[in-house]
PDB file of N, CA and C in Angstrom:
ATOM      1  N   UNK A   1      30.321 -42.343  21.634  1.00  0.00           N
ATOM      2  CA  UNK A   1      30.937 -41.470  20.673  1.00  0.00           C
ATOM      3  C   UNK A   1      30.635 -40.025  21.044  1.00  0.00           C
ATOM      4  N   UNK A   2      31.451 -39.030  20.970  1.00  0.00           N
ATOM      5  CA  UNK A   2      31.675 -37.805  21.494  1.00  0.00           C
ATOM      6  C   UNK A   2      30.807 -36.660  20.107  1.00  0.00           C
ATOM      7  N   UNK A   3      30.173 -36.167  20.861  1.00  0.00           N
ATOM      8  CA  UNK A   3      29.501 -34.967  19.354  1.00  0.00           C
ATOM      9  C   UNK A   3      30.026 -33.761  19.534  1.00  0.00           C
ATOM     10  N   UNK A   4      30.417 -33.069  18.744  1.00  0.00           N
ATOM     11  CA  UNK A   4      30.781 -31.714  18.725  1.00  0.00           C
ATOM     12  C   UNK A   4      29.560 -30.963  18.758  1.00  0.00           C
ATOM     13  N   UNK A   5      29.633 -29.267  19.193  1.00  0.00           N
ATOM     14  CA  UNK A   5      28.657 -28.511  19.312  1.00  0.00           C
ATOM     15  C   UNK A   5      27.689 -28.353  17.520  1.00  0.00           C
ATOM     16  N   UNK A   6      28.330 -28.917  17.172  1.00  0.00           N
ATOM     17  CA  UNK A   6      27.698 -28.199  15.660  1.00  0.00           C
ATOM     18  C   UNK A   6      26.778 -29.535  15.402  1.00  0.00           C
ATOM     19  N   UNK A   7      26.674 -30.518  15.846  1.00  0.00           N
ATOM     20  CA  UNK A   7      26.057 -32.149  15.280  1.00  0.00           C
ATOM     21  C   UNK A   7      25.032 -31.797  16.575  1.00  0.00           C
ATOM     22  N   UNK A   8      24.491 -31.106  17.512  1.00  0.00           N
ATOM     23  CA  UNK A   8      23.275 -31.385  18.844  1.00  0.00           C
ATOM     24  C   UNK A   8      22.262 -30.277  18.067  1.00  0.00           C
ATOM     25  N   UNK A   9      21.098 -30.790  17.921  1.00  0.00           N
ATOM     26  CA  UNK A   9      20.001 -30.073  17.570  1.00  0.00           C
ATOM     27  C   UNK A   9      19.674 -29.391  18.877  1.00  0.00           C
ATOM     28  N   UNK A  10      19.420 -27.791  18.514  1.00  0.00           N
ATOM     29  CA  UNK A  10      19.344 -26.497  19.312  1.00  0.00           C
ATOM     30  C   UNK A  10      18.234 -26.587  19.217  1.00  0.00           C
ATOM     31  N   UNK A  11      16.879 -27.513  18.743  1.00  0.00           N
ATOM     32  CA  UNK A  11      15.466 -26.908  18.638  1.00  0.00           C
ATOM     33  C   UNK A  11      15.018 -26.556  19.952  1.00  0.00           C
ATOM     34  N   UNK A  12      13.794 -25.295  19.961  1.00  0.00           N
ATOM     35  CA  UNK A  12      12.977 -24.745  20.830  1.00  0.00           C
ATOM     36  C   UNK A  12      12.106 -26.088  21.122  1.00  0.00           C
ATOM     37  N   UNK A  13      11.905 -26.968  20.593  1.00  0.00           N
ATOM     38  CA  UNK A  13      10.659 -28.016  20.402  1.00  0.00           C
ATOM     39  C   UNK A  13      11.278 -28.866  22.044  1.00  0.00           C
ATOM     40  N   UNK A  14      10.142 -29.275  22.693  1.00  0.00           N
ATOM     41  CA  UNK A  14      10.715 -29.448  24.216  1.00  0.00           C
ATOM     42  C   UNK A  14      10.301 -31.356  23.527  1.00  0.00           C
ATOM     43  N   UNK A  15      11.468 -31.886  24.149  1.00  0.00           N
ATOM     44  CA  UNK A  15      11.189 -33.569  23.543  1.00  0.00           C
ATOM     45  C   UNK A  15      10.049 -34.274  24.264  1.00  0.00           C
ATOM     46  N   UNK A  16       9.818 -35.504  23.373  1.00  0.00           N
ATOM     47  CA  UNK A  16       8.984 -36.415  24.029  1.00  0.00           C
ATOM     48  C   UNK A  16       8.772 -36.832  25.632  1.00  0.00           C
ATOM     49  N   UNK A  17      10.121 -36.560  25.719  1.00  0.00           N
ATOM     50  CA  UNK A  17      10.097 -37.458  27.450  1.00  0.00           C
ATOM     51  C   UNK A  17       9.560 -36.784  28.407  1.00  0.00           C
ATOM     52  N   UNK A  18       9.506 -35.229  27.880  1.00  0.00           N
ATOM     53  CA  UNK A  18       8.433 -33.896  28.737  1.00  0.00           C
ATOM     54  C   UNK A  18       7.349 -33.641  28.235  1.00  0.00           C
ATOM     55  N   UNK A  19       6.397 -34.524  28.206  1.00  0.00           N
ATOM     56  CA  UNK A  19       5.563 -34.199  27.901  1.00  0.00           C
ATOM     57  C   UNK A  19       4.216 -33.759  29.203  1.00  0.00           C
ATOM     58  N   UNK A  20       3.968 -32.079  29.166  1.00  0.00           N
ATOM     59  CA  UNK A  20       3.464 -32.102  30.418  1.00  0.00           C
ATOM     60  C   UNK A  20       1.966 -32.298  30.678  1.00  0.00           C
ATOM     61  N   UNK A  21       1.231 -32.432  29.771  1.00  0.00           N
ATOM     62  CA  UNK A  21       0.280 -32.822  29.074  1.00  0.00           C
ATOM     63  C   UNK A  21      -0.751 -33.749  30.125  1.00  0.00           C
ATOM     64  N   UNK A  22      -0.249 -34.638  30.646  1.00  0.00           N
ATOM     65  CA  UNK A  22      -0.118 -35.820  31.370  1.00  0.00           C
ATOM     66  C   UNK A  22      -0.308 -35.729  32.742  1.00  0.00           C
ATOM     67  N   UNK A  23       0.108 -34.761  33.418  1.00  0.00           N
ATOM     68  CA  UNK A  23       0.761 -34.630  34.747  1.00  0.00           C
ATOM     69  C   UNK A  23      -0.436 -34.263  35.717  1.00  0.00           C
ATOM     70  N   UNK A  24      -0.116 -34.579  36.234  1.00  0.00           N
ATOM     71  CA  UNK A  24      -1.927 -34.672  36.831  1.00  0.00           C
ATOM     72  C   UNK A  24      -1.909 -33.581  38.234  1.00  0.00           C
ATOM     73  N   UNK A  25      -2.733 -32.539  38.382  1.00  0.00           N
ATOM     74  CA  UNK A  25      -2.808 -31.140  39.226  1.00  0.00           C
ATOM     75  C   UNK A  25      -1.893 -30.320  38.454  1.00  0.00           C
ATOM     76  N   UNK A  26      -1.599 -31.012  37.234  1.00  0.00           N
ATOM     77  CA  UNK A  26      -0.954 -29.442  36.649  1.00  0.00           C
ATOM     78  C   UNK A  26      -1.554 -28.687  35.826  1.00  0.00           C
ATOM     79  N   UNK A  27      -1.852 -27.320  36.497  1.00  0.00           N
ATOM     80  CA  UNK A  27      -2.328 -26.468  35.348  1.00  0.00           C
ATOM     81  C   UNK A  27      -1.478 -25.152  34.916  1.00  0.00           C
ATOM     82  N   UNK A  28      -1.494 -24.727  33.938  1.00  0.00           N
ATOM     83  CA  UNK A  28      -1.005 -23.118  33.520  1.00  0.00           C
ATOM     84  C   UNK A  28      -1.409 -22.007  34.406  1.00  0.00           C
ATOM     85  N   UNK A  29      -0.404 -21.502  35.089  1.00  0.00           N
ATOM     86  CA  UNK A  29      -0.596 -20.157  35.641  1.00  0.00           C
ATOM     87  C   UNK A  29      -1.902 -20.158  36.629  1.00  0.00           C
ATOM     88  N   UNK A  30      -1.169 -21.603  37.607  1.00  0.00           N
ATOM     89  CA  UNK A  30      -2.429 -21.963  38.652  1.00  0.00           C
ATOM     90  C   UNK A  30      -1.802 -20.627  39.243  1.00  0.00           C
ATOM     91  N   UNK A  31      -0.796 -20.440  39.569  1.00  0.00           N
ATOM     92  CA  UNK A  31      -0.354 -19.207  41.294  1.00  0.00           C
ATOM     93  C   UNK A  31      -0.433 -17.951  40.083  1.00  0.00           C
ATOM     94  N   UNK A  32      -0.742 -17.801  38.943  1.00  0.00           N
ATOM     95  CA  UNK A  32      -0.557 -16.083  38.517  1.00  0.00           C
ATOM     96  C   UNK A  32      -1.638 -15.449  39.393  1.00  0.00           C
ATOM     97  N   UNK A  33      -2.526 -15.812  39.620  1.00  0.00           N
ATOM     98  CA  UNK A  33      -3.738 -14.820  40.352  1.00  0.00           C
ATOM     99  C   UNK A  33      -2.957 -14.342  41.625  1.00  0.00           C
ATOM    100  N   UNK A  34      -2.479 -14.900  42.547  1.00  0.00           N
ATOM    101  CA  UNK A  34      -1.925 -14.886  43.398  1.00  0.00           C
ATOM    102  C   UNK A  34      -0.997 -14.041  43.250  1.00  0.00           C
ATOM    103  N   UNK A  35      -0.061 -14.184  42.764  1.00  0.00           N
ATOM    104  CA  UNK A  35       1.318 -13.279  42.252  1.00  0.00           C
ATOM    105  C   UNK A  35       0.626 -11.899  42.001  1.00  0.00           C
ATOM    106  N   UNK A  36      -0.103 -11.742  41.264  1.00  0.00           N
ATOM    107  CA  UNK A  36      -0.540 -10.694  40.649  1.00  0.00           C
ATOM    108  C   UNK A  36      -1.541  -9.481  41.704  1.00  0.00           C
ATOM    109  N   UNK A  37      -1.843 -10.525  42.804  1.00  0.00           N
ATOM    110  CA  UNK A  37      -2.506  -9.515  43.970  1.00  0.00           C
ATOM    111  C   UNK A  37      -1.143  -8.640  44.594  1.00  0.00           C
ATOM    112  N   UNK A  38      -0.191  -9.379  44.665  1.00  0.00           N
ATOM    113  CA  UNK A  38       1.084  -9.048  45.508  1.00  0.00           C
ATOM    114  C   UNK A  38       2.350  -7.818  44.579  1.00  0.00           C
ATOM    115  N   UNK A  39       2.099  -8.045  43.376  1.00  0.00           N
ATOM    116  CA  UNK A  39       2.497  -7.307  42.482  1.00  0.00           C
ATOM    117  C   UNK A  39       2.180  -5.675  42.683  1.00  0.00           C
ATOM    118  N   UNK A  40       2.749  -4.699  42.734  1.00  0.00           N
ATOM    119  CA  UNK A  40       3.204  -3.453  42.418  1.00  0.00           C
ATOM    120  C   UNK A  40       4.068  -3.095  41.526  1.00  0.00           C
ATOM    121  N   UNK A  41       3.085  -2.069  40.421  1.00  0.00           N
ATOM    122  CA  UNK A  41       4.452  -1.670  39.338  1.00  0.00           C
ATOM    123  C   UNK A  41       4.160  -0.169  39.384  1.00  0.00           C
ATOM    124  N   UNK A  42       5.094   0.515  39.642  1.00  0.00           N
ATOM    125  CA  UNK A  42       4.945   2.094  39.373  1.00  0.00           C
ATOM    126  C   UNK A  42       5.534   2.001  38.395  1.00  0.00           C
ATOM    127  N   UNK A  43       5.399   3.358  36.981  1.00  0.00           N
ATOM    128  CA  UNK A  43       6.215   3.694  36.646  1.00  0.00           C
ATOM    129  C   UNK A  43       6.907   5.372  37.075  1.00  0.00           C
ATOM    130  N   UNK A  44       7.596   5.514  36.563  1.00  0.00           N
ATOM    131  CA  UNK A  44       8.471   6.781  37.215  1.00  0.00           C
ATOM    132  C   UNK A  44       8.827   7.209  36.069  1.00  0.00           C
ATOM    133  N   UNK A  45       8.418   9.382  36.385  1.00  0.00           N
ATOM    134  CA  UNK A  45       8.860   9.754  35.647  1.00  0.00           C
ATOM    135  C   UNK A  45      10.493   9.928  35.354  1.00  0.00           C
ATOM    136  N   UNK A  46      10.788  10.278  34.235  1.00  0.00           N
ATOM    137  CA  UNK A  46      12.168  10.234  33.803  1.00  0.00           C
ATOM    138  C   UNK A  46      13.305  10.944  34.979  1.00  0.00           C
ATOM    139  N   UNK A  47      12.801  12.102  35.874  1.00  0.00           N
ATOM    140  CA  UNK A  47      14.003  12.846  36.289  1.00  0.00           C
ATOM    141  C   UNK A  47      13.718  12.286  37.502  1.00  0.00           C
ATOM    142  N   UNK A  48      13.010  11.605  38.166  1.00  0.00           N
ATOM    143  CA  UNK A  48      12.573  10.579  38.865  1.00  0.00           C
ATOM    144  C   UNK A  48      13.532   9.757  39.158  1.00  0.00           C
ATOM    145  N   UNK A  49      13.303   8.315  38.038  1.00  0.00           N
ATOM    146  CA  UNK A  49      14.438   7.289  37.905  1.00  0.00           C
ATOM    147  C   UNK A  49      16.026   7.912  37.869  1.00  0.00           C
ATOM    148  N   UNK A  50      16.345   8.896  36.833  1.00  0.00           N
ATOM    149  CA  UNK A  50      17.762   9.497  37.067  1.00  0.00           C
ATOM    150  C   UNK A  50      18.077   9.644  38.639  1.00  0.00           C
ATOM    151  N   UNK A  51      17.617  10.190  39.140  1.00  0.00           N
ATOM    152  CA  UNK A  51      18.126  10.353  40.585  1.00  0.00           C
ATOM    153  C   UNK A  51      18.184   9.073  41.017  1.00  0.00           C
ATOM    154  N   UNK A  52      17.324   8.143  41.503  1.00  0.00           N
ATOM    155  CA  UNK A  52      17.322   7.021  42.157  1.00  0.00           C
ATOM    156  C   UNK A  52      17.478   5.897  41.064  1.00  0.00           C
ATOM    157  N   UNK A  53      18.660   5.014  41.552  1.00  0.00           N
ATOM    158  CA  UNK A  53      19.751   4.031  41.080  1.00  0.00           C
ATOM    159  C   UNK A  53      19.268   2.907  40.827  1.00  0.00           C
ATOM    160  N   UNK A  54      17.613   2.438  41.669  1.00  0.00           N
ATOM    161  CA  UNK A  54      17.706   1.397  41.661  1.00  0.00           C
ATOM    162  C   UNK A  54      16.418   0.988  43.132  1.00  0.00           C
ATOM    163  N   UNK A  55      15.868  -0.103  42.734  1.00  0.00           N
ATOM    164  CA  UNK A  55      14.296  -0.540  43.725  1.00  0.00           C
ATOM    165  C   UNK A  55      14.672   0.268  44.918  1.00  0.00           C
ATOM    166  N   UNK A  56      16.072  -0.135  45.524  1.00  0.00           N
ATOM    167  CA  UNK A  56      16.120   0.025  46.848  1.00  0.00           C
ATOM    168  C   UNK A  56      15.972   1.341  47.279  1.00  0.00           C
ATOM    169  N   UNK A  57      16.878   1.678  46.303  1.00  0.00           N
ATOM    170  CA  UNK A  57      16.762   3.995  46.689  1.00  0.00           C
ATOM    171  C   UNK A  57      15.549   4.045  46.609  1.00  0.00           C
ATOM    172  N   UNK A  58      14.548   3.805  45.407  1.00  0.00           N
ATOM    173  CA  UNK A  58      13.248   4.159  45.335  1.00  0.00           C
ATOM    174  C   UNK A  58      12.010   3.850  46.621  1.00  0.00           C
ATOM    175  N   UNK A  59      12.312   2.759  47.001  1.00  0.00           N
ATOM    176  CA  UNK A  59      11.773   2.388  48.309  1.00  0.00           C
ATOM    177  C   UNK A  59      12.486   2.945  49.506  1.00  0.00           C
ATOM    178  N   UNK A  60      13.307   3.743  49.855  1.00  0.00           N
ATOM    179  CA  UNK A  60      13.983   4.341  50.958  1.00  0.00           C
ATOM    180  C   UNK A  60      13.232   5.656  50.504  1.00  0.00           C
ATOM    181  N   UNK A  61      13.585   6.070  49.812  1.00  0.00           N
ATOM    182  CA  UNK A  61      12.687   7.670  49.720  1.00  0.00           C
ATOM    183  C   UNK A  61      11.437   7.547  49.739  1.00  0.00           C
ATOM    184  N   UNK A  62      10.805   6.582  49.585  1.00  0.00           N
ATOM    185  CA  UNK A  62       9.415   6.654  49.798  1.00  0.00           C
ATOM    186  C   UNK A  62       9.206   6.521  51.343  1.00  0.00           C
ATOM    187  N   UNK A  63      10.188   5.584  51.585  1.00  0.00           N
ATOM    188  CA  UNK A  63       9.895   5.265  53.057  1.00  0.00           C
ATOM    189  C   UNK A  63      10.032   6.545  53.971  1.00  0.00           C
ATOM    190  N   UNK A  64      11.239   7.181  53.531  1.00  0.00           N
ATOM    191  CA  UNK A  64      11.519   8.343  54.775  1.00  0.00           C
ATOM    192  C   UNK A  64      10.293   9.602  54.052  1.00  0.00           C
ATOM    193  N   UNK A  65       9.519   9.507  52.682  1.00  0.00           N
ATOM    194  CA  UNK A  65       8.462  10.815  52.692  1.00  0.00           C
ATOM    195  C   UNK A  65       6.952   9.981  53.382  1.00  0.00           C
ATOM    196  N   UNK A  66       6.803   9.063  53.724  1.00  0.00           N
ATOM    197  CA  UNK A  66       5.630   8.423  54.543  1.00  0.00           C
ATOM    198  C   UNK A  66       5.847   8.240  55.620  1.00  0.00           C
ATOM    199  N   UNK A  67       7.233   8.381  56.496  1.00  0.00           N
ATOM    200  CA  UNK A  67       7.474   8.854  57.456  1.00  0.00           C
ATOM    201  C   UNK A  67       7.191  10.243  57.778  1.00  0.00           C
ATOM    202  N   UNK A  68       8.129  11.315  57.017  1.00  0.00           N
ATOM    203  CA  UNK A  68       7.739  12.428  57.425  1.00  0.00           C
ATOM    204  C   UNK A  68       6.461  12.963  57.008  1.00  0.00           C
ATOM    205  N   UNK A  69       6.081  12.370  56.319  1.00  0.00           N
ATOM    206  CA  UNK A  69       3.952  12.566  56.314  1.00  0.00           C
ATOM    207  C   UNK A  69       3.482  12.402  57.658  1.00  0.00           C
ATOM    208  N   UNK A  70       3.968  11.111  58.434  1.00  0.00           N
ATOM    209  CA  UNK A  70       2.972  11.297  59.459  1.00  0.00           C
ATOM    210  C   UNK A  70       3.423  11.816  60.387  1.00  0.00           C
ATOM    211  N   UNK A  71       4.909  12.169  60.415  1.00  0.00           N
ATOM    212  CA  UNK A  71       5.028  12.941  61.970  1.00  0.00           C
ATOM    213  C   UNK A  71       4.719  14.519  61.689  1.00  0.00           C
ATOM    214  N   UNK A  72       4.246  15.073  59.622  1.00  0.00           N
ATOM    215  CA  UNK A  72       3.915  15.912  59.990  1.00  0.00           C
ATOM    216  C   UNK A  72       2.357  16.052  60.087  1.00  0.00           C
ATOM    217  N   UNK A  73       1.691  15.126  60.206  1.00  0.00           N
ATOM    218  CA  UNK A  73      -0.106  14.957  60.361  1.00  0.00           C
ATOM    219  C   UNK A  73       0.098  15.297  61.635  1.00  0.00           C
ATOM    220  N   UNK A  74       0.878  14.356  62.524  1.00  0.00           N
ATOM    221  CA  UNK A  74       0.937  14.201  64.307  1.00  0.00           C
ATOM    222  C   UNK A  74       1.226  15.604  64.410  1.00  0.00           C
ATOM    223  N   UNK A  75       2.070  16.351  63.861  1.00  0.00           N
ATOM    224  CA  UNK A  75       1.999  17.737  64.684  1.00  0.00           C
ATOM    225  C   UNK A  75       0.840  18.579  64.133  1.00  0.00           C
ATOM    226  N   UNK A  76       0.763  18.581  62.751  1.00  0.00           N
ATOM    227  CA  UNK A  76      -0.492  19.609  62.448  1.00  0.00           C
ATOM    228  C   UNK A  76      -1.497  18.552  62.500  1.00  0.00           C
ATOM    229  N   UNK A  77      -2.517  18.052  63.290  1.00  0.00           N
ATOM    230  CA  UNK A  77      -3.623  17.393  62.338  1.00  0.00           C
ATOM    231  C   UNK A  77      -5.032  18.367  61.910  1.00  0.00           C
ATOM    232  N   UNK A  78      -4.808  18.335  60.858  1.00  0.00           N
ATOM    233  CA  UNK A  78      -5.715  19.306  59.864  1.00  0.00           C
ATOM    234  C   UNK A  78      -7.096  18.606  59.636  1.00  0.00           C
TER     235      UNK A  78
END
């Protein structure tokens, strides 16, 4: 027999048949430590983000001012 959308219970409640409880080497947020070494968050000031669109611009301008950092160390080194 066919159910319409309005007769399927929407609960958040995850059913019996998942129960993870059980599962054996599973733990909560075994890899967060991990993740979290690898993680970088800047934030950016406001006239900052306006200019740059998006991760990638933000990582290209960084890239070409740590470039021209060191070719200008290599000519002056102070």
């Amino acid at each position: 027999m066919a159910t319409s959308p309005e007769d399927t219970d929407l609960s958040d409640d995850p059913q019996p048949e998942y129960d993870f409880r059980a599962t054996r080497g599973a733990m909560r947020g075994k890899y967060a430590a991990r993740y979290r070494e690898r993680l970088r968050t800047v934030r950016l000031e406001a006239n900052v983000s306006a200019a740059l669109s998006d991760a990638a611009e933000v990582n290209a301008a960084l890239r070409e001012y740590l470039n021209w950092r060191q070719e200008r160390q290599s000519v002056n080194p102070d």
